[in-house]
C-alpha atoms as a PDB file:
ATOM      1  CA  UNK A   1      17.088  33.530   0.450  1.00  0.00           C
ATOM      2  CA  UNK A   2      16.319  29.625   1.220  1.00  0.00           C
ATOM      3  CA  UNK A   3      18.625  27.398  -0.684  1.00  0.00           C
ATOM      4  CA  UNK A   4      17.664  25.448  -4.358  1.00  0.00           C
ATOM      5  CA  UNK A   5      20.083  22.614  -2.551  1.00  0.00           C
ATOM      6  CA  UNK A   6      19.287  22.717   0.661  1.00  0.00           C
ATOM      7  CA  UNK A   7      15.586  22.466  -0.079  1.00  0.00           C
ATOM      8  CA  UNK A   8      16.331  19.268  -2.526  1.00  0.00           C
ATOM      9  CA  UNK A   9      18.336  17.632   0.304  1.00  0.00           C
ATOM     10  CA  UNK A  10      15.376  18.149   2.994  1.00  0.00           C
ATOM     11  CA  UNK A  11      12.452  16.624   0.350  1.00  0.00           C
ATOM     12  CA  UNK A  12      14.857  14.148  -0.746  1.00  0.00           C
ATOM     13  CA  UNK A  13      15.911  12.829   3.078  1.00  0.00           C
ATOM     14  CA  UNK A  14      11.904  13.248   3.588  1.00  0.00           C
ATOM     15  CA  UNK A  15      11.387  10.486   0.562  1.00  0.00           C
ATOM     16  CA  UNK A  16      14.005   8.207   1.136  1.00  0.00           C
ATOM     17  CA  UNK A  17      12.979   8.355   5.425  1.00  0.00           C
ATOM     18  CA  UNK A  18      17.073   7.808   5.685  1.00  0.00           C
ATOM     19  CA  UNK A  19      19.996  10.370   6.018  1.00  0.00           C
ATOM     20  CA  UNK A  20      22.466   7.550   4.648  1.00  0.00           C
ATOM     21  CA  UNK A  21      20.533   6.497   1.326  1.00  0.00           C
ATOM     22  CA  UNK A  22      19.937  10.557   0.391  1.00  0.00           C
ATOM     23  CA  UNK A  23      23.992  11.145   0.896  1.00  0.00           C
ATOM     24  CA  UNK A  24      24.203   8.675  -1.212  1.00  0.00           C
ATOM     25  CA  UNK A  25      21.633   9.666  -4.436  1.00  0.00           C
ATOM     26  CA  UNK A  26      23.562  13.245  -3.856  1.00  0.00           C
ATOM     27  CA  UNK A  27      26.880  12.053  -3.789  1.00  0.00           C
ATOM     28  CA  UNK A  28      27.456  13.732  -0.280  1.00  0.00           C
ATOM     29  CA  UNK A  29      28.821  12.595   3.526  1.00  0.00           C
ATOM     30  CA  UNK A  30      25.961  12.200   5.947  1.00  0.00           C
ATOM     31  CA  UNK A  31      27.793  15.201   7.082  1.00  0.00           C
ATOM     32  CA  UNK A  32      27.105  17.604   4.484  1.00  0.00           C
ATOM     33  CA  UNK A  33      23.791  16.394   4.274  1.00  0.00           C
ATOM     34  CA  UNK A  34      23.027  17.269   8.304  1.00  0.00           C
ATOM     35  CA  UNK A  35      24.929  20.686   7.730  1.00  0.00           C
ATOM     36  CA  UNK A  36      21.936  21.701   4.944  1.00  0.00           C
ATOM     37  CA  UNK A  37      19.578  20.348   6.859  1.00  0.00           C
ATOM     38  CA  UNK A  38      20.503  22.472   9.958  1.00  0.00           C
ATOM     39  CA  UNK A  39      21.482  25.472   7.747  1.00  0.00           C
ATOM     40  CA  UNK A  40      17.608  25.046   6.365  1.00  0.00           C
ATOM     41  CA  UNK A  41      16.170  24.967  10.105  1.00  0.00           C
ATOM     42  CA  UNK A  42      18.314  28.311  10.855  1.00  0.00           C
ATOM     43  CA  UNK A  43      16.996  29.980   7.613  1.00  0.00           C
ATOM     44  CA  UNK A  44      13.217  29.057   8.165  1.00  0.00           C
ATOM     45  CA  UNK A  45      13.534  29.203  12.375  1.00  0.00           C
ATOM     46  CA  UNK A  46      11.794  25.571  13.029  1.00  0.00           C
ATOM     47  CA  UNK A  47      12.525  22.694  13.436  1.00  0.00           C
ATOM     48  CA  UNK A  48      11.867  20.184  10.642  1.00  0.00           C
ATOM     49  CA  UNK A  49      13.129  16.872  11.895  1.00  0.00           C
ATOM     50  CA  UNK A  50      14.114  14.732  14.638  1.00  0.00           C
ATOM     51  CA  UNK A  51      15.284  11.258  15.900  1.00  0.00           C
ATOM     52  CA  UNK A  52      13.802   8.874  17.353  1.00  0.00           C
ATOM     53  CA  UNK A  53      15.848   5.942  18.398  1.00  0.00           C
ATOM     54  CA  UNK A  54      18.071   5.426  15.047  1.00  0.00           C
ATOM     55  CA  UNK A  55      15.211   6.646  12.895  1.00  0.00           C
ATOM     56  CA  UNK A  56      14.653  10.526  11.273  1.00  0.00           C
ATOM     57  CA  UNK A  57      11.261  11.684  11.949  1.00  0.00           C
ATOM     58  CA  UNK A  58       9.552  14.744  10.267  1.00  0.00           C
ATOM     59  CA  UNK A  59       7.705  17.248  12.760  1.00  0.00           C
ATOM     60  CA  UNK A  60       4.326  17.860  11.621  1.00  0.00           C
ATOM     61  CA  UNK A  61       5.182  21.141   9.849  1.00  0.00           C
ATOM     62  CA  UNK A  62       8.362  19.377   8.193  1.00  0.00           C
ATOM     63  CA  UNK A  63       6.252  17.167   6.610  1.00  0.00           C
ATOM     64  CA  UNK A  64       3.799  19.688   5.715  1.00  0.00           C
ATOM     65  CA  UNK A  65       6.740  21.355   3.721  1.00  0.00           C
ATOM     66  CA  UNK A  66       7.925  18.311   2.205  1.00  0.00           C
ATOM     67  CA  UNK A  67       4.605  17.064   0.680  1.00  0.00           C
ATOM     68  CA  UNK A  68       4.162  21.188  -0.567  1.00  0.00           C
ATOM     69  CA  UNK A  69       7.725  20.477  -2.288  1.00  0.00           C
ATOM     70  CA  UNK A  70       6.800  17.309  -3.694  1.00  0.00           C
ATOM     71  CA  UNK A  71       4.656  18.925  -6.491  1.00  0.00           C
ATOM     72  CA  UNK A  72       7.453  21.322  -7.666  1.00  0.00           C
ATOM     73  CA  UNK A  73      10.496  19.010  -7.374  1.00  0.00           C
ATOM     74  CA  UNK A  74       8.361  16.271  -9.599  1.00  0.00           C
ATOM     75  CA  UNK A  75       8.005  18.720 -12.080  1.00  0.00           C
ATOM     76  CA  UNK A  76      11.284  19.811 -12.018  1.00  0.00           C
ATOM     77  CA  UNK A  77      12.927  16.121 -12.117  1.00  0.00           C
ATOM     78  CA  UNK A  78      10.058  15.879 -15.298  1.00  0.00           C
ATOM     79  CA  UNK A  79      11.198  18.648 -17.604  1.00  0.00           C
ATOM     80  CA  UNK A  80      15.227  18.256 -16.612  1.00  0.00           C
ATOM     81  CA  UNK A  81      14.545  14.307 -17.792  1.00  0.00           C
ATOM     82  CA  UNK A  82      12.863  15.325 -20.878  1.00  0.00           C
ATOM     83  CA  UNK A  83      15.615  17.808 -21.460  1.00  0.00           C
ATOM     84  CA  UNK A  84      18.483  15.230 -21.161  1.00  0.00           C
ATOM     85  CA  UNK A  85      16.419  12.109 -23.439  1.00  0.00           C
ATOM     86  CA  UNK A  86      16.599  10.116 -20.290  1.00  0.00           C
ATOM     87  CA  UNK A  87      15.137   6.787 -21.337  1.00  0.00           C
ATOM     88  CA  UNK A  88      15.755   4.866 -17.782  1.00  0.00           C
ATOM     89  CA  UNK A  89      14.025   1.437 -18.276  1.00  0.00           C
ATOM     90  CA  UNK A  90      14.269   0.548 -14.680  1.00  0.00           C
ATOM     91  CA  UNK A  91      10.560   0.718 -12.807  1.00  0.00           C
ATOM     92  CA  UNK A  92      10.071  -0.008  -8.520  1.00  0.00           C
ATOM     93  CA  UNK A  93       7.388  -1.301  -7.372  1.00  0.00           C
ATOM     94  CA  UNK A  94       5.959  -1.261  -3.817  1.00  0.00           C
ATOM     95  CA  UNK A  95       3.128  -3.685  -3.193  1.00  0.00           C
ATOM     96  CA  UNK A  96       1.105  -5.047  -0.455  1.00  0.00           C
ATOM     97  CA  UNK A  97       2.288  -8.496   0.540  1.00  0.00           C
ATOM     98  CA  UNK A  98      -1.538  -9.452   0.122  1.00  0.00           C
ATOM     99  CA  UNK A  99      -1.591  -9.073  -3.525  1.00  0.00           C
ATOM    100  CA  UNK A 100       2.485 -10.516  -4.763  1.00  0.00           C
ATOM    101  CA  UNK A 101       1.961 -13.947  -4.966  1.00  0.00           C
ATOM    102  CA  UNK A 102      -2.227 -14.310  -5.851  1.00  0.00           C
ATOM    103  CA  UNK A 103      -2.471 -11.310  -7.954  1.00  0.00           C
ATOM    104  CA  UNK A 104       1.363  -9.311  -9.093  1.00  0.00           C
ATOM    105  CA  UNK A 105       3.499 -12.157  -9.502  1.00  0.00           C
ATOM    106  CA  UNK A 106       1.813 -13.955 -12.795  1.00  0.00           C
ATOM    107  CA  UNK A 107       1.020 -10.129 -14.063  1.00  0.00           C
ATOM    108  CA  UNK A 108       5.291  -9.051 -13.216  1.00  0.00           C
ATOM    109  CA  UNK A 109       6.113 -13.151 -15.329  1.00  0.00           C
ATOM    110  CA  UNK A 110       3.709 -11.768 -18.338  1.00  0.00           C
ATOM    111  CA  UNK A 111       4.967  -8.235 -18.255  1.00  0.00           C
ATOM    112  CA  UNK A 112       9.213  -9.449 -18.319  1.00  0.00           C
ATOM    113  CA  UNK A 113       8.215 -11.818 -21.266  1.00  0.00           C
ATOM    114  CA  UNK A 114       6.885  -9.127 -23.230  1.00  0.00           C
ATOM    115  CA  UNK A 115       9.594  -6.051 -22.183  1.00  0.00           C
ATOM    116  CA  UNK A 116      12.725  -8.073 -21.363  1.00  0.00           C
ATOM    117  CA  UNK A 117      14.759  -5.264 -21.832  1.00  0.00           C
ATOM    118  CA  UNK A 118      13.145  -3.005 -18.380  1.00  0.00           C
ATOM    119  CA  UNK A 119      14.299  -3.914 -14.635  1.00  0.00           C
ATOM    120  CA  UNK A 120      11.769  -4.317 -12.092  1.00  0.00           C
ATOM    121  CA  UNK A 121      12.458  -4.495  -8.509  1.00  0.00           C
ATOM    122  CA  UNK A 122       9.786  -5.301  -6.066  1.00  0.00           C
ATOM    123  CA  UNK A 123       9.378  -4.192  -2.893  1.00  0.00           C
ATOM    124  CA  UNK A 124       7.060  -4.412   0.216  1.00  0.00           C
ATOM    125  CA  UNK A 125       4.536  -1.982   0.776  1.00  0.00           C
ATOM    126  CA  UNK A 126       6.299  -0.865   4.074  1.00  0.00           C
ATOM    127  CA  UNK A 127       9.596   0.437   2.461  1.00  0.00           C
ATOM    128  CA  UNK A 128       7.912   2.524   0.265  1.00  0.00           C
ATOM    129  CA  UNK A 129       9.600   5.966   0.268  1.00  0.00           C
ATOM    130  CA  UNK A 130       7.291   8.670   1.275  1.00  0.00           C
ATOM    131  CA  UNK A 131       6.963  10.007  -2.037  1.00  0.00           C
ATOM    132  CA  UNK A 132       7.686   7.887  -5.212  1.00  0.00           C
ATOM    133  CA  UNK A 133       9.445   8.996  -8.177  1.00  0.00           C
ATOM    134  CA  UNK A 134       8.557   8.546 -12.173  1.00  0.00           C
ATOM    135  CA  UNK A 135       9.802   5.183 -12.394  1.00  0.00           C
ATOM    136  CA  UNK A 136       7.698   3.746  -9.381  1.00  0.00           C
ATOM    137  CA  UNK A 137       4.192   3.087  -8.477  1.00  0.00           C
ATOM    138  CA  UNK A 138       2.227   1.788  -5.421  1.00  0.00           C
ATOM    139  CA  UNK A 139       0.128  -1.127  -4.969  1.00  0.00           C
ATOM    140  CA  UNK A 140      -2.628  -0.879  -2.181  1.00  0.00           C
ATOM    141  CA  UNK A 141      -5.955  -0.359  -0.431  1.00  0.00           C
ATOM    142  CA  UNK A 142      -7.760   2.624  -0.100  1.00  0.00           C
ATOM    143  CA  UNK A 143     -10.817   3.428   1.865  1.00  0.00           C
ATOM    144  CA  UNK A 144     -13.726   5.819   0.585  1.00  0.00           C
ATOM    145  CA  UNK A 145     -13.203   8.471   2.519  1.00  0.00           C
ATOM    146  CA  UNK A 146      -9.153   8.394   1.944  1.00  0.00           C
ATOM    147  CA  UNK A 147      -8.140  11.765  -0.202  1.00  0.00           C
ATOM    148  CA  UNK A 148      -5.913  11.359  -3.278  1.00  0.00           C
ATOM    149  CA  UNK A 149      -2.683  13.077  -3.365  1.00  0.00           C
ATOM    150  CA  UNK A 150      -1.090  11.408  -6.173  1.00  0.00           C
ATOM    151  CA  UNK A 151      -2.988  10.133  -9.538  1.00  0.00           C
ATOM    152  CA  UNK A 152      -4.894   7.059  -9.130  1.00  0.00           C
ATOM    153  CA  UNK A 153      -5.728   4.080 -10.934  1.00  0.00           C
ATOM    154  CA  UNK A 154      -8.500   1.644  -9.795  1.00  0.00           C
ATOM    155  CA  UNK A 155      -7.670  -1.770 -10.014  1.00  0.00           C
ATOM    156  CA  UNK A 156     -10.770  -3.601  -8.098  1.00  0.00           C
ATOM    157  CA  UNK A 157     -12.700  -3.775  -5.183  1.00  0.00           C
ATOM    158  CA  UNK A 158     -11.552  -4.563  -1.993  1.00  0.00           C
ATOM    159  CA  UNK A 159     -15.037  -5.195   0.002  1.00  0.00           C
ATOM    160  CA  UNK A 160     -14.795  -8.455   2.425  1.00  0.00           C
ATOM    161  CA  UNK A 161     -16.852 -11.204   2.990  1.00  0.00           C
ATOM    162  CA  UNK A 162     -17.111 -13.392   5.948  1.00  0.00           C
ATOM    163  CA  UNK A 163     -16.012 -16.556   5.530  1.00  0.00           C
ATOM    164  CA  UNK A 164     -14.502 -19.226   7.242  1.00  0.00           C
ATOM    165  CA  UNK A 165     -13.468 -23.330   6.290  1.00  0.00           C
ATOM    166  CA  UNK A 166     -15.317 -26.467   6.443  1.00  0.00           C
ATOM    167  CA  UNK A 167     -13.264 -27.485   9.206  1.00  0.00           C
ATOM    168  CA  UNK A 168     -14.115 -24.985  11.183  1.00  0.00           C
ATOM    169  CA  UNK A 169     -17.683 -25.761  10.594  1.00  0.00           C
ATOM    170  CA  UNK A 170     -17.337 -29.717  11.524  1.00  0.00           C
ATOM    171  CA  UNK A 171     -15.453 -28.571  15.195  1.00  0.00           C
ATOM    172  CA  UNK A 172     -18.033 -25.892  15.589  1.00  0.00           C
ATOM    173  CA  UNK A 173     -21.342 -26.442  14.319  1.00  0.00           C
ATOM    174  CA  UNK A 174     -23.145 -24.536  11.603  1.00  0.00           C
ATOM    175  CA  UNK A 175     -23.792 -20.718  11.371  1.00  0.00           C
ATOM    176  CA  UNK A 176     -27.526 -19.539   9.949  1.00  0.00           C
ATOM    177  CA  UNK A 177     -27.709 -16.152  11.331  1.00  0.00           C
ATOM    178  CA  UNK A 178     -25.361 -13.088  12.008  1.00  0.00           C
ATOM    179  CA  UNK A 179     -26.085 -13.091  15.664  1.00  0.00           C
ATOM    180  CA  UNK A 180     -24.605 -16.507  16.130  1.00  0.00           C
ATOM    181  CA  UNK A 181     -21.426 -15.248  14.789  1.00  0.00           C
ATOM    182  CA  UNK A 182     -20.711 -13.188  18.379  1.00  0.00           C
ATOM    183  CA  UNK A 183     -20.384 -16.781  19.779  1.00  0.00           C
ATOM    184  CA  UNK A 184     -17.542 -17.751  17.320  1.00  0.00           C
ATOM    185  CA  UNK A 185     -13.630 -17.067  17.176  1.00  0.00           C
ATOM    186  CA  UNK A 186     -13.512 -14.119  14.970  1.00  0.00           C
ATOM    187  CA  UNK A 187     -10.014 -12.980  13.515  1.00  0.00           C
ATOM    188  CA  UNK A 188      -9.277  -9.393  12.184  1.00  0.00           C
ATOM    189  CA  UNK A 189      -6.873  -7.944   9.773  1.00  0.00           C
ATOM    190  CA  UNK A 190      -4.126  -5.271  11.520  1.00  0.00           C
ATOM    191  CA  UNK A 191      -6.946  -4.238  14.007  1.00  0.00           C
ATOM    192  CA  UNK A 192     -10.874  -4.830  15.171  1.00  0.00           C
ATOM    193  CA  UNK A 193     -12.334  -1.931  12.647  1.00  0.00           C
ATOM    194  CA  UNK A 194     -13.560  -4.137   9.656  1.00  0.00           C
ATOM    195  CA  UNK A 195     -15.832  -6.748  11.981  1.00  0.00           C
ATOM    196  CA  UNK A 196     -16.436  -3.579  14.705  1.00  0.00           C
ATOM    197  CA  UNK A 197     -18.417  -2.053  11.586  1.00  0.00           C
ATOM    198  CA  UNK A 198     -20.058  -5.094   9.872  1.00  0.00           C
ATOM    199  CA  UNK A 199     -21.556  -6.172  12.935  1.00  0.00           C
ATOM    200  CA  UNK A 200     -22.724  -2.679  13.450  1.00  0.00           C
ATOM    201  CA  UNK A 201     -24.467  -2.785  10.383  1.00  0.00           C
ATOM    202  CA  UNK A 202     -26.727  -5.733  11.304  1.00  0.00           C
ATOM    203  CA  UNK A 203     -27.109  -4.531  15.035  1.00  0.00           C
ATOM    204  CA  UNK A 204     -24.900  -6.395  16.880  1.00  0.00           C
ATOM    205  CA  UNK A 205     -21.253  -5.445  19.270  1.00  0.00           C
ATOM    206  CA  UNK A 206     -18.146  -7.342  19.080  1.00  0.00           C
ATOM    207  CA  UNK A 207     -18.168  -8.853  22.563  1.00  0.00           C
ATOM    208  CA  UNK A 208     -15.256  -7.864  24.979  1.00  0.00           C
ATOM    209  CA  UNK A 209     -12.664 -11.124  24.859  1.00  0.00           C
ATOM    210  CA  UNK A 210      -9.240 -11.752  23.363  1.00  0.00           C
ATOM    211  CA  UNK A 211      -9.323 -10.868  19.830  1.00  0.00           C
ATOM    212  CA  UNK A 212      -7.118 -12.586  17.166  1.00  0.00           C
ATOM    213  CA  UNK A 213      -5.413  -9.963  15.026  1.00  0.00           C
ATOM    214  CA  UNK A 214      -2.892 -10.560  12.194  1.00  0.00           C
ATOM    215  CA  UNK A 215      -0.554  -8.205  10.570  1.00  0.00           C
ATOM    216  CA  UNK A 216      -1.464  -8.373   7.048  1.00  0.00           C
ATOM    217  CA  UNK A 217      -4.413 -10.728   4.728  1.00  0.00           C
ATOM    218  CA  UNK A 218      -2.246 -13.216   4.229  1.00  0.00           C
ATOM    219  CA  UNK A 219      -1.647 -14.384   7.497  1.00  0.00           C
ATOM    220  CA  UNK A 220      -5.006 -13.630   8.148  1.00  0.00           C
ATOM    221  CA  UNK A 221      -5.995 -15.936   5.206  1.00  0.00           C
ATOM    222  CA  UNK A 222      -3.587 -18.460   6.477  1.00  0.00           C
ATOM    223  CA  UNK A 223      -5.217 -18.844  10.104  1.00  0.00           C
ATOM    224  CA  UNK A 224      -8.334 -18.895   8.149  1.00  0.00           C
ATOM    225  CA  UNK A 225      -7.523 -22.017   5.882  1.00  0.00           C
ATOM    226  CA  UNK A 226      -6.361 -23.906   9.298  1.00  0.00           C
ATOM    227  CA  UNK A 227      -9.969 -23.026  10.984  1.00  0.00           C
ATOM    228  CA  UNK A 228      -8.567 -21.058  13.912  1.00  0.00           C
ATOM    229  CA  UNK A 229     -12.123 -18.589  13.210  1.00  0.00           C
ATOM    230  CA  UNK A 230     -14.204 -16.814  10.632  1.00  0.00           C
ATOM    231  CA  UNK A 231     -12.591 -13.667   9.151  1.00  0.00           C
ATOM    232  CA  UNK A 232     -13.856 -10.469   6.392  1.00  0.00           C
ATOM    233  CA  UNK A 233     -11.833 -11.203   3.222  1.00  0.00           C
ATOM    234  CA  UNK A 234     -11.512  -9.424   0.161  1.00  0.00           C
ATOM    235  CA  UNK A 235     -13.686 -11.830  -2.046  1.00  0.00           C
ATOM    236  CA  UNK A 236     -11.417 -10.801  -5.253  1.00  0.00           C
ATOM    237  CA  UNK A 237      -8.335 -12.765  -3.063  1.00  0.00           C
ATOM    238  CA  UNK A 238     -10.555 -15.721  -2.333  1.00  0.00           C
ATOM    239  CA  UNK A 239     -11.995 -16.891  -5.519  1.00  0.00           C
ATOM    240  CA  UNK A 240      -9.775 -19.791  -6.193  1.00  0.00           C
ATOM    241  CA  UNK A 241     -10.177 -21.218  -2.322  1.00  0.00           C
ATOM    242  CA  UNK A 242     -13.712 -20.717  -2.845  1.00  0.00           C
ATOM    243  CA  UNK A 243     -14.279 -22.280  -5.966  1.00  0.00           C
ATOM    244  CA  UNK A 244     -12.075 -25.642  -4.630  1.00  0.00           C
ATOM    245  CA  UNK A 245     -13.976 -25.366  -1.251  1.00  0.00           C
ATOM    246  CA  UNK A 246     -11.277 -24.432   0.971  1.00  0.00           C
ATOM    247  CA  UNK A 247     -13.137 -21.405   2.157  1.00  0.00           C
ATOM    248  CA  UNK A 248     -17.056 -21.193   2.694  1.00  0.00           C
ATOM    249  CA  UNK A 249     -18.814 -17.694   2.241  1.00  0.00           C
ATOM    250  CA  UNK A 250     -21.432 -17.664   5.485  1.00  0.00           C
ATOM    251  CA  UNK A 251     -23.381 -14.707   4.581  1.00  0.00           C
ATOM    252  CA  UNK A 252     -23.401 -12.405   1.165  1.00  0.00           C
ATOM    253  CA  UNK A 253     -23.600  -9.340   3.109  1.00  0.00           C
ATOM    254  CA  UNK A 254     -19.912  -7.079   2.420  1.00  0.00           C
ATOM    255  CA  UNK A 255     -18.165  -5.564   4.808  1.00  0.00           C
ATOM    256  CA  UNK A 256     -15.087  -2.285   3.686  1.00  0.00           C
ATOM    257  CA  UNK A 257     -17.781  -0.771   1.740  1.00  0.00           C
ATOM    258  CA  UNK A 258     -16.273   1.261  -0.684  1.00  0.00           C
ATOM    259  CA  UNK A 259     -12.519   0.084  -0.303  1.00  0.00           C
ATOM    260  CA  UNK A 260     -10.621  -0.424  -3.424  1.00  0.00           C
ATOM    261  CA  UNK A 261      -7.386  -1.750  -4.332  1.00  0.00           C
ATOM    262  CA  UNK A 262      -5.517   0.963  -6.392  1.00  0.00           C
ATOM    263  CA  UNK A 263      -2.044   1.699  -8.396  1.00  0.00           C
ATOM    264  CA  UNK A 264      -0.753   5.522  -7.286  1.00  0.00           C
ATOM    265  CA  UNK A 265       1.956   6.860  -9.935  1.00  0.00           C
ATOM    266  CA  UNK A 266       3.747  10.203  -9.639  1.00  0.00           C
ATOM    267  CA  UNK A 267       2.424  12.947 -11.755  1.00  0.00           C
ATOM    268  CA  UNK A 268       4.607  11.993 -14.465  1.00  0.00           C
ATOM    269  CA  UNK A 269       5.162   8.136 -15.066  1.00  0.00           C
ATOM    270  CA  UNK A 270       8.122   7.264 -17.115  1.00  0.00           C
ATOM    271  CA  UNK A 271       7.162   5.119 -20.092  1.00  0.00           C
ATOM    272  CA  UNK A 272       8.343   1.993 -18.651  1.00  0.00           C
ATOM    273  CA  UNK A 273       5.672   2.541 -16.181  1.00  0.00           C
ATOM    274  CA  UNK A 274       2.875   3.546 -19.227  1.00  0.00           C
ATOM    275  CA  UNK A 275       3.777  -0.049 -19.635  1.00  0.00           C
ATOM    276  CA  UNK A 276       3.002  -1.447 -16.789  1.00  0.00           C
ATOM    277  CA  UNK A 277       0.182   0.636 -15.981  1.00  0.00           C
ATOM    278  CA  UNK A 278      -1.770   0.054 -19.607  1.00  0.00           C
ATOM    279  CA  UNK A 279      -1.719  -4.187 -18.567  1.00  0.00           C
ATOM    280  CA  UNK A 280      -2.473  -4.116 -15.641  1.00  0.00           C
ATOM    281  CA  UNK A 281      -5.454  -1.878 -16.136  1.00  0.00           C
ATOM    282  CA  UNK A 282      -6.158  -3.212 -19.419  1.00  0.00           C
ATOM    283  CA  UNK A 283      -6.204  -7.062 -17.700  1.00  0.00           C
ATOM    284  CA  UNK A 284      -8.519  -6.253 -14.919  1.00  0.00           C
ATOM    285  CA  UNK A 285     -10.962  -4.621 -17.432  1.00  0.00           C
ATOM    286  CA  UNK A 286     -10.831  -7.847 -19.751  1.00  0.00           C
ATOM    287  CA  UNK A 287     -11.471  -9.559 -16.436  1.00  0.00           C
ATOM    288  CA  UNK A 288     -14.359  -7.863 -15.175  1.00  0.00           C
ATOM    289  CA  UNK A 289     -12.773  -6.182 -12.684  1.00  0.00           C
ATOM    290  CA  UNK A 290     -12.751  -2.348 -11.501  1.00  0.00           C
END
């Protein structure tokens, strides 16, 4: 018979991607949390983790247990909170860093003023655990053909534009058609997908020479703004340096067809995220916005 405990300590070191921090929420030595662990890999004869470097790694069929154990634990964490009246006020948030300062930051200032009695801590996108618990949601992108595991709440749409500044246009000379855009310093967002497939679209290759690549929008935006090239935006994240001129829309034609920025929840939010949820969503409706 496989362990209640030992099964909780495997999910739980799964979520938190860290044998320290899950000693820790159990109250254990990292000790006593590698001895269940092991004892769980004897019981079920594979192996469900391993190191790499200083870092715990799930094999493929670990993880394949821990995101079948995800639905059953949440459940169980749902009814045993209901049981005990917890009323937790506390609420994490992981976000991209694309959308804290332009788009979360005056929604989180609004949201304190009017429930200044719930904690919010706000994290980056990349330390989100990989599953999140009823008091925390996720902030990001999601392509069209990306399945849901966890319920889903669309915010807007995150189809580009190209667009570039007016500086860029003084050094370089004006752009009329797509085809003259293969002649220009284009920049990309994490890697060369999003221009690879608008180009596509109008019949054209991205030419074989250095590309400029940039972890995340907002340094993307950034070498935008300082005319280093023309880049596919979200148009959503742009309206304000459009509307003041900073940025210059070249042609109407979107690129990330279909990709939308979303808010994932557990299958049971806590009310503190109900919240949080109801203005956001409620905010981008009044604003147009889907």
């Amino acid at each position: 018979m496989i362990p209640y405990n030992a099964l909780k300590t495997f999910q739980l070191v799964i979520q938190q991607r860290s044998l320290r921090s899950a000693a820790e929420k159990l109250h254990l030595t990292e000790s006593a949390v590698s001895h269940q662990l092991k004892k769980l890999e004897e019981t079920l004869g594979d192996t469900l983790l391993y190191k790499e470097g200083r870092r715990l790694k799930a094999t493929p069929k670990g993880l394949a247990l821990a995101q079948r154990l995800q639905a059953p634990f949440a459940e169980i964490e749902h009814h045993v909170s209901a049981f005990k009246n917890d009323t937790r006020n506390d609420i994490e948030i992981f976000c991209l860093p694309s959308l804290i300062s332009c788009w979360l930051m005056p929604k989180l200032v609004t949201f304190s003023r009017r429930n200044p009695d719930i904690s919010v801590s706000l994290n980056y996108l990349q330390s989100m655990p990989t599953f999140i618990d009823s008091h925390a949601i996720c902030i990001r992108s999601i392509e069209p053909t990306e399945p849901a595991s966890l319920p889903t709440y669309t915010l807007f749409s995150g189809e580009t534009i190209p667009v570039c500044s007016p500086l860029y246009l003084n050094q370089k000379g004006s752009i009329t058609i797509t085809d003259e855009l293969l002649q220009h310093e284009l920049l990309h967002d994490k890697n060369t997908l999003s221009w690879e497939h608008w180009l596509s679209d109008h019949g054209l290759h991205l030419r074989e020479k250095p590309q400029h690549i940039f972890e995340d929008f907002h340094l993307l935006k950034t070498a935008t703004l300082a005319a280093q090239g023309i880049s596919l935006c979200p148009a959503i994240l742009i309206e304000e340096e459009l509307a003041n001129g900073q940025l210059v829309k070249l042609f109407s034609q979107k690129g990330n067809i279909g990709r939308q920025y979303v808010v994932e929840t557990n299958n049971h939010p806590n009310h503190s995220i109900k919240k949080l949820l109801n203005m956001l969503i409620v905010q981008n409706n009044r604003n147009g916005m889907r």
